[in-house]
PDB file of N, CA and C in Angstrom:
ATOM      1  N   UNK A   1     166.040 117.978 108.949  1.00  0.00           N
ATOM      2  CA  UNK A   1     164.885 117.773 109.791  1.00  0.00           C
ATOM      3  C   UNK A   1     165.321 117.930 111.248  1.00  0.00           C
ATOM      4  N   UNK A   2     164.584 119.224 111.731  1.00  0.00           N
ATOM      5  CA  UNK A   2     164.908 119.098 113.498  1.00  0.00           C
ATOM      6  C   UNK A   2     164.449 118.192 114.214  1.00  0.00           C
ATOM      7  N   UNK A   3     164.907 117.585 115.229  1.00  0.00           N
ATOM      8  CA  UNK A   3     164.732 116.262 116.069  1.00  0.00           C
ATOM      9  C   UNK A   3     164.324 116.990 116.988  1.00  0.00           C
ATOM     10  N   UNK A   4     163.767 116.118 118.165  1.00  0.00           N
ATOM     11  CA  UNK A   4     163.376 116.356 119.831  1.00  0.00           C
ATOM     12  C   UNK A   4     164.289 116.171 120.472  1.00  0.00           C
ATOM     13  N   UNK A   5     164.378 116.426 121.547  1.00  0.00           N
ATOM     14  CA  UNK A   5     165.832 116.118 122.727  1.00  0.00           C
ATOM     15  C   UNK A   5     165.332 114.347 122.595  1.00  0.00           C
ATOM     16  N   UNK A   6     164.232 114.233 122.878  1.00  0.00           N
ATOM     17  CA  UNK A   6     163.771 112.196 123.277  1.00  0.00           C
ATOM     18  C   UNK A   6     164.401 111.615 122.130  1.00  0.00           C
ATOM     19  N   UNK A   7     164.071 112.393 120.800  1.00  0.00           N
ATOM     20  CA  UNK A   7     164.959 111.301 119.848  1.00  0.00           C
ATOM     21  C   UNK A   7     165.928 111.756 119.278  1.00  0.00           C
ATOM     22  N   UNK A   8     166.928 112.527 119.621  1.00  0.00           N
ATOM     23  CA  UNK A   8     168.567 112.658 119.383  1.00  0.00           C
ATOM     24  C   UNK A   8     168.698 111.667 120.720  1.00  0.00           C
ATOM     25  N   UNK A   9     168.199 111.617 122.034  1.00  0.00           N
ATOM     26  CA  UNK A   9     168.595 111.086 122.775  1.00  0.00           C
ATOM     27  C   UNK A   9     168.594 109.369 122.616  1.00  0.00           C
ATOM     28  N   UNK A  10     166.944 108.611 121.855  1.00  0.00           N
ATOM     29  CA  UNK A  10     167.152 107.116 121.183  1.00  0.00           C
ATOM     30  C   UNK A  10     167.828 107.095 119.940  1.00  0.00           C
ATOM     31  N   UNK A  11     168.211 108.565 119.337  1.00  0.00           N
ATOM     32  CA  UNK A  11     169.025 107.955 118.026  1.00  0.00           C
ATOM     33  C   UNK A  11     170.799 107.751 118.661  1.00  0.00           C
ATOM     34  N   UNK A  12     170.881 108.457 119.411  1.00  0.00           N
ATOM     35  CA  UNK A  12     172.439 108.544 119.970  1.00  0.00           C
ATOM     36  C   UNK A  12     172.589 106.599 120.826  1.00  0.00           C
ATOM     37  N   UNK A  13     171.117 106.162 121.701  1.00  0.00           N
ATOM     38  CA  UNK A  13     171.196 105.117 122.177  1.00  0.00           C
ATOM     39  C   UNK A  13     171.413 103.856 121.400  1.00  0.00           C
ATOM     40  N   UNK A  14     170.628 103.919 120.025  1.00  0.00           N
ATOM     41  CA  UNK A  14     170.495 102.826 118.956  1.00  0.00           C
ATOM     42  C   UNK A  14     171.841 102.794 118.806  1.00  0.00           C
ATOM     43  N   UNK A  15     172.562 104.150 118.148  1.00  0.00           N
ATOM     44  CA  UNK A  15     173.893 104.291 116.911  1.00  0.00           C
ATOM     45  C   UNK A  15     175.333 103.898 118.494  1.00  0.00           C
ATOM     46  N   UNK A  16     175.085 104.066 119.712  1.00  0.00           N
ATOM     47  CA  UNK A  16     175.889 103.530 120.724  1.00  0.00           C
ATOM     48  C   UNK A  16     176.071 102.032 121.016  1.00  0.00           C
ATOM     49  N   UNK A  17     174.542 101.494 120.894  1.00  0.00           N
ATOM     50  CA  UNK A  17     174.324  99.666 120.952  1.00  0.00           C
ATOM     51  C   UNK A  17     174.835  99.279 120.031  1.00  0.00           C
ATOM     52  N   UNK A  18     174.266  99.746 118.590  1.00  0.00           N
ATOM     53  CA  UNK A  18     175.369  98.900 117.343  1.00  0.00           C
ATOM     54  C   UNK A  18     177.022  98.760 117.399  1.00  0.00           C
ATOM     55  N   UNK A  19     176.893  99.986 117.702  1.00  0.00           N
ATOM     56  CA  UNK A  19     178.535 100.258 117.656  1.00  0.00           C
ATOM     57  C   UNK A  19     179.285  99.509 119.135  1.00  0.00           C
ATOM     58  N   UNK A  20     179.130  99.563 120.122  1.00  0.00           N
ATOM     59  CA  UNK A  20     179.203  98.302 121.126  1.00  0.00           C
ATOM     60  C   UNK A  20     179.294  97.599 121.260  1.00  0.00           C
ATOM     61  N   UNK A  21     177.408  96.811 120.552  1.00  0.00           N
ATOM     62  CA  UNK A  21     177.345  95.440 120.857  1.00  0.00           C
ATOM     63  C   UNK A  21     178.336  94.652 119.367  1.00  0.00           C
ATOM     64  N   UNK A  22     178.589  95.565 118.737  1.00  0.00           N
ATOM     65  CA  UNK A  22     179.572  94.992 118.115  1.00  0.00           C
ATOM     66  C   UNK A  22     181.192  94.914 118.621  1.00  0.00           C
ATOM     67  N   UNK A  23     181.598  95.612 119.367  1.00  0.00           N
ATOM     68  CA  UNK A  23     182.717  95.600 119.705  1.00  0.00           C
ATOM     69  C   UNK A  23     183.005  94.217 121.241  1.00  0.00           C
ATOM     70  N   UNK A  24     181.401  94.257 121.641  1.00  0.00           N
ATOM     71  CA  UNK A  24     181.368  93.276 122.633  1.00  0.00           C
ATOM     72  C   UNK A  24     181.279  91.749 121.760  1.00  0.00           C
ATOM     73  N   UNK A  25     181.118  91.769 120.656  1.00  0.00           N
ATOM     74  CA  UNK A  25     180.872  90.567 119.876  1.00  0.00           C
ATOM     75  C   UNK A  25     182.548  89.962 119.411  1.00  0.00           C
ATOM     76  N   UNK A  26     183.313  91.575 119.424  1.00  0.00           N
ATOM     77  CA  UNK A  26     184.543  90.823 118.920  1.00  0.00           C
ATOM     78  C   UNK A  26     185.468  90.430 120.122  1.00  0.00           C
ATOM     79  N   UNK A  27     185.243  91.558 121.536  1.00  0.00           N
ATOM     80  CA  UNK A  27     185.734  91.264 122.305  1.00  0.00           C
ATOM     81  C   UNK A  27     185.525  89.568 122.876  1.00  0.00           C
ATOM     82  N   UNK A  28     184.424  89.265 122.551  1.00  0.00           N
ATOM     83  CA  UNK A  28     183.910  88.085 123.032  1.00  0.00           C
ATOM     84  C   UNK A  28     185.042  86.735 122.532  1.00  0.00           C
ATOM     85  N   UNK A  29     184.781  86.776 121.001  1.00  0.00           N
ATOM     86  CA  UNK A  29     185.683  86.288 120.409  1.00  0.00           C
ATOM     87  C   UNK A  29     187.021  86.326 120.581  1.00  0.00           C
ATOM     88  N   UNK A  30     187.966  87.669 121.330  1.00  0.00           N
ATOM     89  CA  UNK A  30     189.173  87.349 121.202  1.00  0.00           C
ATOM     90  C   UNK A  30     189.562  86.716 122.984  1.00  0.00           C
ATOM     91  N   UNK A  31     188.730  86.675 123.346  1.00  0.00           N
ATOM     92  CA  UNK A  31     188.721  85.825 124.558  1.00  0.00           C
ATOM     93  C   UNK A  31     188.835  84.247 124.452  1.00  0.00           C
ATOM     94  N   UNK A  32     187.773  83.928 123.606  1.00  0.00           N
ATOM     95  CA  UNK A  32     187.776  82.789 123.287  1.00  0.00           C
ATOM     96  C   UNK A  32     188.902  81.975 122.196  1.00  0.00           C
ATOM     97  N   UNK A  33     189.283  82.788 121.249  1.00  0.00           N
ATOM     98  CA  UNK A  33     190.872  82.788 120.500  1.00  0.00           C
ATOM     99  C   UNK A  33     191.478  82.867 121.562  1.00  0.00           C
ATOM    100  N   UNK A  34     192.017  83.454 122.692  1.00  0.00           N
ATOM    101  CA  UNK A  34     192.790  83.406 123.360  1.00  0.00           C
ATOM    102  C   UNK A  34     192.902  82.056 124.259  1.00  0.00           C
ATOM    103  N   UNK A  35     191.952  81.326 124.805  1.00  0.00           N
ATOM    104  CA  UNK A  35     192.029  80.099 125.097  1.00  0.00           C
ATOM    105  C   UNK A  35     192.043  78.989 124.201  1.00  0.00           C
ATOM    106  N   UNK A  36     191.599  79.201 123.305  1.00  0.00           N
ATOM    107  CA  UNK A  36     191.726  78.180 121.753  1.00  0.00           C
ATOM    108  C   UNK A  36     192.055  78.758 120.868  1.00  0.00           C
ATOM    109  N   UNK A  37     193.453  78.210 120.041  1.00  0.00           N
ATOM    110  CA  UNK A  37     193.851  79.482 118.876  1.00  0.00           C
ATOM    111  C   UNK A  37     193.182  78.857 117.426  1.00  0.00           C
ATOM    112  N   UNK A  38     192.513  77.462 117.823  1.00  0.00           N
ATOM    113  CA  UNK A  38     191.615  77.314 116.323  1.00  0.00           C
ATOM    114  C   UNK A  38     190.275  77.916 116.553  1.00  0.00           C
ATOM    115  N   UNK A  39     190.142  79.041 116.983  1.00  0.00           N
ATOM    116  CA  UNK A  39     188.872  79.665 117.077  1.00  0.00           C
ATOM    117  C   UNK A  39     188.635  80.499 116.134  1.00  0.00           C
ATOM    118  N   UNK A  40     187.362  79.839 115.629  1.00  0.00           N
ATOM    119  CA  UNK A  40     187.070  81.127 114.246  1.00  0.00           C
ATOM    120  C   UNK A  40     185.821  82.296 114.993  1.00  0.00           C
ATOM    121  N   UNK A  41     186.073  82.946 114.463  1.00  0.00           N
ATOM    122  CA  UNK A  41     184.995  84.236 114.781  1.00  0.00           C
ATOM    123  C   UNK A  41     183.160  83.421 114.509  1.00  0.00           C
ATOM    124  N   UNK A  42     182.914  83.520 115.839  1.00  0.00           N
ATOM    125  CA  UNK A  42     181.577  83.357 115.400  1.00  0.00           C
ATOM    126  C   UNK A  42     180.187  83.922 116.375  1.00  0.00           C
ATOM    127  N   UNK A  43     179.160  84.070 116.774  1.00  0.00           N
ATOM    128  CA  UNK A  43     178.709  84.779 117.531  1.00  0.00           C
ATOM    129  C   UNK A  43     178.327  84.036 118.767  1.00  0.00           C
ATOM    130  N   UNK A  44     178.153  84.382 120.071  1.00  0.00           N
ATOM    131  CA  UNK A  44     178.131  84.117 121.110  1.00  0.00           C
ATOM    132  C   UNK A  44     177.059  82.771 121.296  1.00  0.00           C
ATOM    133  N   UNK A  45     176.608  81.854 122.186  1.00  0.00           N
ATOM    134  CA  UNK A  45     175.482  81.415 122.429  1.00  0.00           C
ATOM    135  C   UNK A  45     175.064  82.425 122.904  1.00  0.00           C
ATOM    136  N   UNK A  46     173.258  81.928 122.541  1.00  0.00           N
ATOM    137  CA  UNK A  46     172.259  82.755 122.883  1.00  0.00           C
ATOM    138  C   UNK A  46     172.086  83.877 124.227  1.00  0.00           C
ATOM    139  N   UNK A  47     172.049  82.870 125.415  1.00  0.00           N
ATOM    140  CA  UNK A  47     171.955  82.932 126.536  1.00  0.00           C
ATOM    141  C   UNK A  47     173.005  84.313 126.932  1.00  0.00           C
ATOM    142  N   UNK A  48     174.633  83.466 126.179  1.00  0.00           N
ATOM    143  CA  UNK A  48     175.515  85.058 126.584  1.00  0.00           C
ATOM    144  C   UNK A  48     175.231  85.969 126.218  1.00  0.00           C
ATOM    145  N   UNK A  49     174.865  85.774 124.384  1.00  0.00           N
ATOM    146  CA  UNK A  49     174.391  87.344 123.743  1.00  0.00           C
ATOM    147  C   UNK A  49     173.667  88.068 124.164  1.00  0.00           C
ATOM    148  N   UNK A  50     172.389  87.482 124.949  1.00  0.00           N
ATOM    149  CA  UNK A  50     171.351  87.947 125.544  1.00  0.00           C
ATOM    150  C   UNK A  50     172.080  88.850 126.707  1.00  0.00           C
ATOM    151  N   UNK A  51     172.670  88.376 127.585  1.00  0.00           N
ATOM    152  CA  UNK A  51     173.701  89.224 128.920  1.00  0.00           C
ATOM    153  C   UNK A  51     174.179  90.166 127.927  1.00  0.00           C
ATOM    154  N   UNK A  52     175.057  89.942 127.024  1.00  0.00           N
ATOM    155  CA  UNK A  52     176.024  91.316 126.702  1.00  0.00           C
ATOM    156  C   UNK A  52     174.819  92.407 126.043  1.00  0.00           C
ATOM    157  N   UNK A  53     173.818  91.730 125.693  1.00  0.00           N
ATOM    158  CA  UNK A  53     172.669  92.874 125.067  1.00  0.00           C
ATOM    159  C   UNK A  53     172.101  93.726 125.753  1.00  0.00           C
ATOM    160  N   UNK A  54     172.112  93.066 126.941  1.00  0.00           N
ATOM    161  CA  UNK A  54     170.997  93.931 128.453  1.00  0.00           C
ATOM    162  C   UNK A  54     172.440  94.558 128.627  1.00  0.00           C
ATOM    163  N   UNK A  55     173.948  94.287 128.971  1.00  0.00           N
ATOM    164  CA  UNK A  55     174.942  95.232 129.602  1.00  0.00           C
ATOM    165  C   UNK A  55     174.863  96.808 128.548  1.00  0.00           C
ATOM    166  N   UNK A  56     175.017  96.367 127.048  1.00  0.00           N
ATOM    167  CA  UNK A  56     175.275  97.372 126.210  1.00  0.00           C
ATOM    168  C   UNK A  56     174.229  97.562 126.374  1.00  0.00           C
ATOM    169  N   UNK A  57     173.014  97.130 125.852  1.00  0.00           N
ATOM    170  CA  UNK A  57     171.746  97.951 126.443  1.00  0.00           C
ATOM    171  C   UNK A  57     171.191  99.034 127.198  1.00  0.00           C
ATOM    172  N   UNK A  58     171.653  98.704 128.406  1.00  0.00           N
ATOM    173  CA  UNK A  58     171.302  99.346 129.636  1.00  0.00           C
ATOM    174  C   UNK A  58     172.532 100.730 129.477  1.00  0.00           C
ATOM    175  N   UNK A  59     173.630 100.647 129.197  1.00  0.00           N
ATOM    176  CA  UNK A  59     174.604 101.471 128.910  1.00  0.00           C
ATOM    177  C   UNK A  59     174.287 102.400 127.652  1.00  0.00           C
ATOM    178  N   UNK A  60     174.076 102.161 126.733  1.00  0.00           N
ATOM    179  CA  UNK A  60     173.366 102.822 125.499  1.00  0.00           C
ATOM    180  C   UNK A  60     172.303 103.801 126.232  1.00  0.00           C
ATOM    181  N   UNK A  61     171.487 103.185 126.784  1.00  0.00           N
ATOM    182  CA  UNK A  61     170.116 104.008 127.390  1.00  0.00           C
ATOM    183  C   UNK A  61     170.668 105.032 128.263  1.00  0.00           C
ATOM    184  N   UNK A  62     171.873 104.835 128.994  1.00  0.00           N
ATOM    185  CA  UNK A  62     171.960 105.684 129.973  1.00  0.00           C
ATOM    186  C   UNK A  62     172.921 107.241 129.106  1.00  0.00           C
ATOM    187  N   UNK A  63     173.637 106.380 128.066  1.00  0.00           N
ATOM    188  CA  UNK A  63     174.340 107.345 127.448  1.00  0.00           C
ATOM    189  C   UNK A  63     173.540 108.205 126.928  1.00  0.00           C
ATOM    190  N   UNK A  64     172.394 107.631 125.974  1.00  0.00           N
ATOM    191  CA  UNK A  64     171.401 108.430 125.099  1.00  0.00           C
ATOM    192  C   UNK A  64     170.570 109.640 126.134  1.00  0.00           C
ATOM    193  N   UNK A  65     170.319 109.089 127.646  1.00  0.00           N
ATOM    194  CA  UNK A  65     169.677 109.886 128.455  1.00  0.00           C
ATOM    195  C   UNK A  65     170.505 111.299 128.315  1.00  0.00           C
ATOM    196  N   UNK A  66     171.927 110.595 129.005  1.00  0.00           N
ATOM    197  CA  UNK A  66     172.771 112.030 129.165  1.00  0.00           C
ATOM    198  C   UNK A  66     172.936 112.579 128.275  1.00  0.00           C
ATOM    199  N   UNK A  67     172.845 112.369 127.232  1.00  0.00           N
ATOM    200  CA  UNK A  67     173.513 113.212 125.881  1.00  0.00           C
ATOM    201  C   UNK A  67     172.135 114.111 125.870  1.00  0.00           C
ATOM    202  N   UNK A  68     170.992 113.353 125.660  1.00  0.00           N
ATOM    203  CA  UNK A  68     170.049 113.988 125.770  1.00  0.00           C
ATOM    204  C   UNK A  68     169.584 115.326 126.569  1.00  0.00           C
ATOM    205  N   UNK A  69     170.235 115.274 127.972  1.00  0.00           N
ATOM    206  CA  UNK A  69     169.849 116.392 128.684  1.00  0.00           C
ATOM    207  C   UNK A  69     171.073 117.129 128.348  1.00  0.00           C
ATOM    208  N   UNK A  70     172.632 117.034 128.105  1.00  0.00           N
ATOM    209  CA  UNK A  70     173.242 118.312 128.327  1.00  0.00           C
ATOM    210  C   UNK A  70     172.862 118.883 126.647  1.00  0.00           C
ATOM    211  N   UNK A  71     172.635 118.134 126.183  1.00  0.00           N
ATOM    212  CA  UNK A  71     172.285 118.423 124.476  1.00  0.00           C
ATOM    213  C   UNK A  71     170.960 119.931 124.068  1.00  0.00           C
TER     214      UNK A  71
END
């Protein structure tokens, strides 16, 4: 199925946030292991998740833009 430039450009933004906001989820965690070594993996409070969602967010969107136009 051929796509539009708009949605290779939100499918490239979605498949960038997952892949991110997951890597910001572990980064998060080995920060917090690093000041406490009984730290188990677990997900952020709200409030932070919400910040790292708008950073990867806003970054996703801008990636999906560009890919979009040289694409």
């Amino acid at each position: 199925m051929a796509r539009s430039k708009k949605q290779r450009g939100a499918l490239a933004s979605a498949i960038t946030f997952g892949f991110f906001m997951g890597e910001a989820i572990i980064h998060y965690n080995m920060g917090q292991k690093a000041d406490n070594p009984d730290h188990s993996f677990e997900l952020p409070p709200l409030p932070e998740l919400g910040k790292m969602a708008l950073v990867v967010g806003g970054f996703s969107i801008l990636s999906g833009a560009v890919i979009g136009l040289v694409d």
